[in-house]
Protein backbone atom coordinates (compact mmCIF):
# COMPACT_ATOMS: atom_id res chain seq x y z
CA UNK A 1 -26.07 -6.72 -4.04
CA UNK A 2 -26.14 -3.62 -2.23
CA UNK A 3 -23.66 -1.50 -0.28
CA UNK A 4 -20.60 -3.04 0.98
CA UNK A 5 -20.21 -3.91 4.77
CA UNK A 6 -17.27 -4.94 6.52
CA UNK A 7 -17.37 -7.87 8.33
CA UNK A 8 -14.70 -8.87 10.99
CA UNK A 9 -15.12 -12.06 13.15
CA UNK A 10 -13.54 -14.97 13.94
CA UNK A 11 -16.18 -17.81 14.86
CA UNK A 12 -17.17 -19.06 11.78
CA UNK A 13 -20.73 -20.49 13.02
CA UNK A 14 -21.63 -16.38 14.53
CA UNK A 15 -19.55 -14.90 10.56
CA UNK A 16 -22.61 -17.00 8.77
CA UNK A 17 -25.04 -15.99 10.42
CA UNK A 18 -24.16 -12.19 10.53
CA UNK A 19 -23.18 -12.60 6.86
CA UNK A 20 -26.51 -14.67 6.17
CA UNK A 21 -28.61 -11.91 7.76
CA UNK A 22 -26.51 -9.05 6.00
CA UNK A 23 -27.24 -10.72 2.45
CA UNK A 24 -30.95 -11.57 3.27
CA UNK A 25 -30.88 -7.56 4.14
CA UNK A 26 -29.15 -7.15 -0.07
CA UNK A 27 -25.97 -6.31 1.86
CA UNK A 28 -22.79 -7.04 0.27
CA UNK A 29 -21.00 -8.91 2.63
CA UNK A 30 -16.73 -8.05 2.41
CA UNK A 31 -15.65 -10.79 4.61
CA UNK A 32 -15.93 -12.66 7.29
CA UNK A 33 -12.39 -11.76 8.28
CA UNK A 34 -10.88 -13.39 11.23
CA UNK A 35 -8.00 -11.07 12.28
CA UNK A 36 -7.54 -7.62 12.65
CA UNK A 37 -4.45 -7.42 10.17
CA UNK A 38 -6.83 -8.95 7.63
CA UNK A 39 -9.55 -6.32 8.97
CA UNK A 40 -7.79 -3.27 8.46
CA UNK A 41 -6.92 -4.46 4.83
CA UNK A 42 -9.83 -4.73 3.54
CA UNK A 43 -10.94 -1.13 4.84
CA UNK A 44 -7.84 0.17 3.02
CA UNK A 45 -9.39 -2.02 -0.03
CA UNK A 46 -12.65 -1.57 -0.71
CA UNK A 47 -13.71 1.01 2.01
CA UNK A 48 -17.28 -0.06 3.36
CA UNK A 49 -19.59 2.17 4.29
CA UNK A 50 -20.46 -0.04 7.31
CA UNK A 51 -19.01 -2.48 9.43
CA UNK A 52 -19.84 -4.95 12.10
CA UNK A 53 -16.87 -6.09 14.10
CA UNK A 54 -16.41 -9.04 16.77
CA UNK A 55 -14.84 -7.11 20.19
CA UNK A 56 -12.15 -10.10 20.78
CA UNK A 57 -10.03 -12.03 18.21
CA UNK A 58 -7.60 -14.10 18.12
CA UNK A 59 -4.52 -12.61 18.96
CA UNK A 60 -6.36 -8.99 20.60
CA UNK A 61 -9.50 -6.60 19.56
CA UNK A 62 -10.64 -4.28 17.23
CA UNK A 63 -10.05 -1.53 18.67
CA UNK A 64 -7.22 -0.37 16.55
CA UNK A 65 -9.66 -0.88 12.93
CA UNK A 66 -12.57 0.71 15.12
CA UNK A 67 -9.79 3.87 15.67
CA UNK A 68 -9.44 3.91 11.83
CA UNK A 69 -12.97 3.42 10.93
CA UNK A 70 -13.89 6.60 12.82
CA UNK A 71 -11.65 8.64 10.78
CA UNK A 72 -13.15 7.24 7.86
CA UNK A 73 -16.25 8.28 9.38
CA UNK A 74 -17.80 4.53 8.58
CA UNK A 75 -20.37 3.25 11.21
CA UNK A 76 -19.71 -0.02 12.75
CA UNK A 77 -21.75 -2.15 15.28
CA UNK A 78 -20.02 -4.65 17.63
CA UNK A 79 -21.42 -7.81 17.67
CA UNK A 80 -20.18 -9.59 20.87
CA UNK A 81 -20.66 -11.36 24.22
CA UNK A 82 -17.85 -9.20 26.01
CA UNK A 83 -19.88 -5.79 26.84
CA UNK A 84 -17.78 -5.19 29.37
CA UNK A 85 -14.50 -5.04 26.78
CA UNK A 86 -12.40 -1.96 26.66
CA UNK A 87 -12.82 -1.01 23.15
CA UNK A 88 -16.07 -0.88 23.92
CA UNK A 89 -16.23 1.70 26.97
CA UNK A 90 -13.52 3.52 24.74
CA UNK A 91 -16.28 3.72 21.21
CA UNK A 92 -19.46 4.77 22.97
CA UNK A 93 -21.02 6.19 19.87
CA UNK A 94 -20.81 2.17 18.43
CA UNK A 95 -23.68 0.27 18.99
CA UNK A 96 -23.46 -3.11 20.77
CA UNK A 97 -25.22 -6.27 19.80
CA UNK A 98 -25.23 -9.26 22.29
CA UNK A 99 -24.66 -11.97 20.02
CA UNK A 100 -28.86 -13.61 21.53
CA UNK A 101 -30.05 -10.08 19.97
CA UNK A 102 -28.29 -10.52 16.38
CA UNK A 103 -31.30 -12.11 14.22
CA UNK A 104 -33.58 -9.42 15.56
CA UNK A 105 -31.31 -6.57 15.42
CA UNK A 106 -28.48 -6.63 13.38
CA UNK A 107 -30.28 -5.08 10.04
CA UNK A 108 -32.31 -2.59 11.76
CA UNK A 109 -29.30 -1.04 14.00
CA UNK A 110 -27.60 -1.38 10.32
CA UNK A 111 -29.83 0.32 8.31
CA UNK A 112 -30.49 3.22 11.37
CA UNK A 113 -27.02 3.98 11.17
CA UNK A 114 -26.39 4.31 7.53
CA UNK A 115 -29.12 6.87 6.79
């Protein structure tokens, strides 16, 4: 496997098929994690170099683990149905992926931001 990516979501039909896609890519895959508390653990763990985060979870967003991934400097993509979120207005640089868009491009937003 290749370089570690965070992956933080909490439907675990849309966490196989983002993980799926992310090994098929020779991703290594840390997670699916369903909370943020769990999220922001495994940054201070194993420190991806990417991430792809769900907007809503149970119990609030990401927008807190999106705060500390940009002072890690670590790209992340949000993967979600809810463009019109908060933490999404407030991380413009982050790409977002409607989840209808994730087999086709998932990997290649990936791969653009990790060069």
């Amino acid at each position: 496997m290749g370089q570690h990516i965070l992956l933080v979501e909490n439907d675990p039909t849309v966490a196989a098929l983002i993980a799926g896609l992310l090994e098929e890519a020779d991703y290594a895959v840390d997670g699916p994690h369903a909370t943020l508390a769990d999220g922001v653990a495994a940054v201070a763990k194993h420190m991806p170099v990417g991430a792809v985060l769900d907007v809503r979870l149970d119990g609030g967003d990401v927008g807190l683990l999106a705060d500390d991934l940009d002072l890690y400097d670590i790209p992340y993509i949000f993967c979600s149905g809810a463009s019109d979120d908060p933490v999404v207005d407030a991380h413009p640089a982050a790409p977002l992926i409607p989840r209808p868009a994730l087999a086709r491009r998932l990997v290649p937003t990936l791969r653009h931001l990790l060069r």
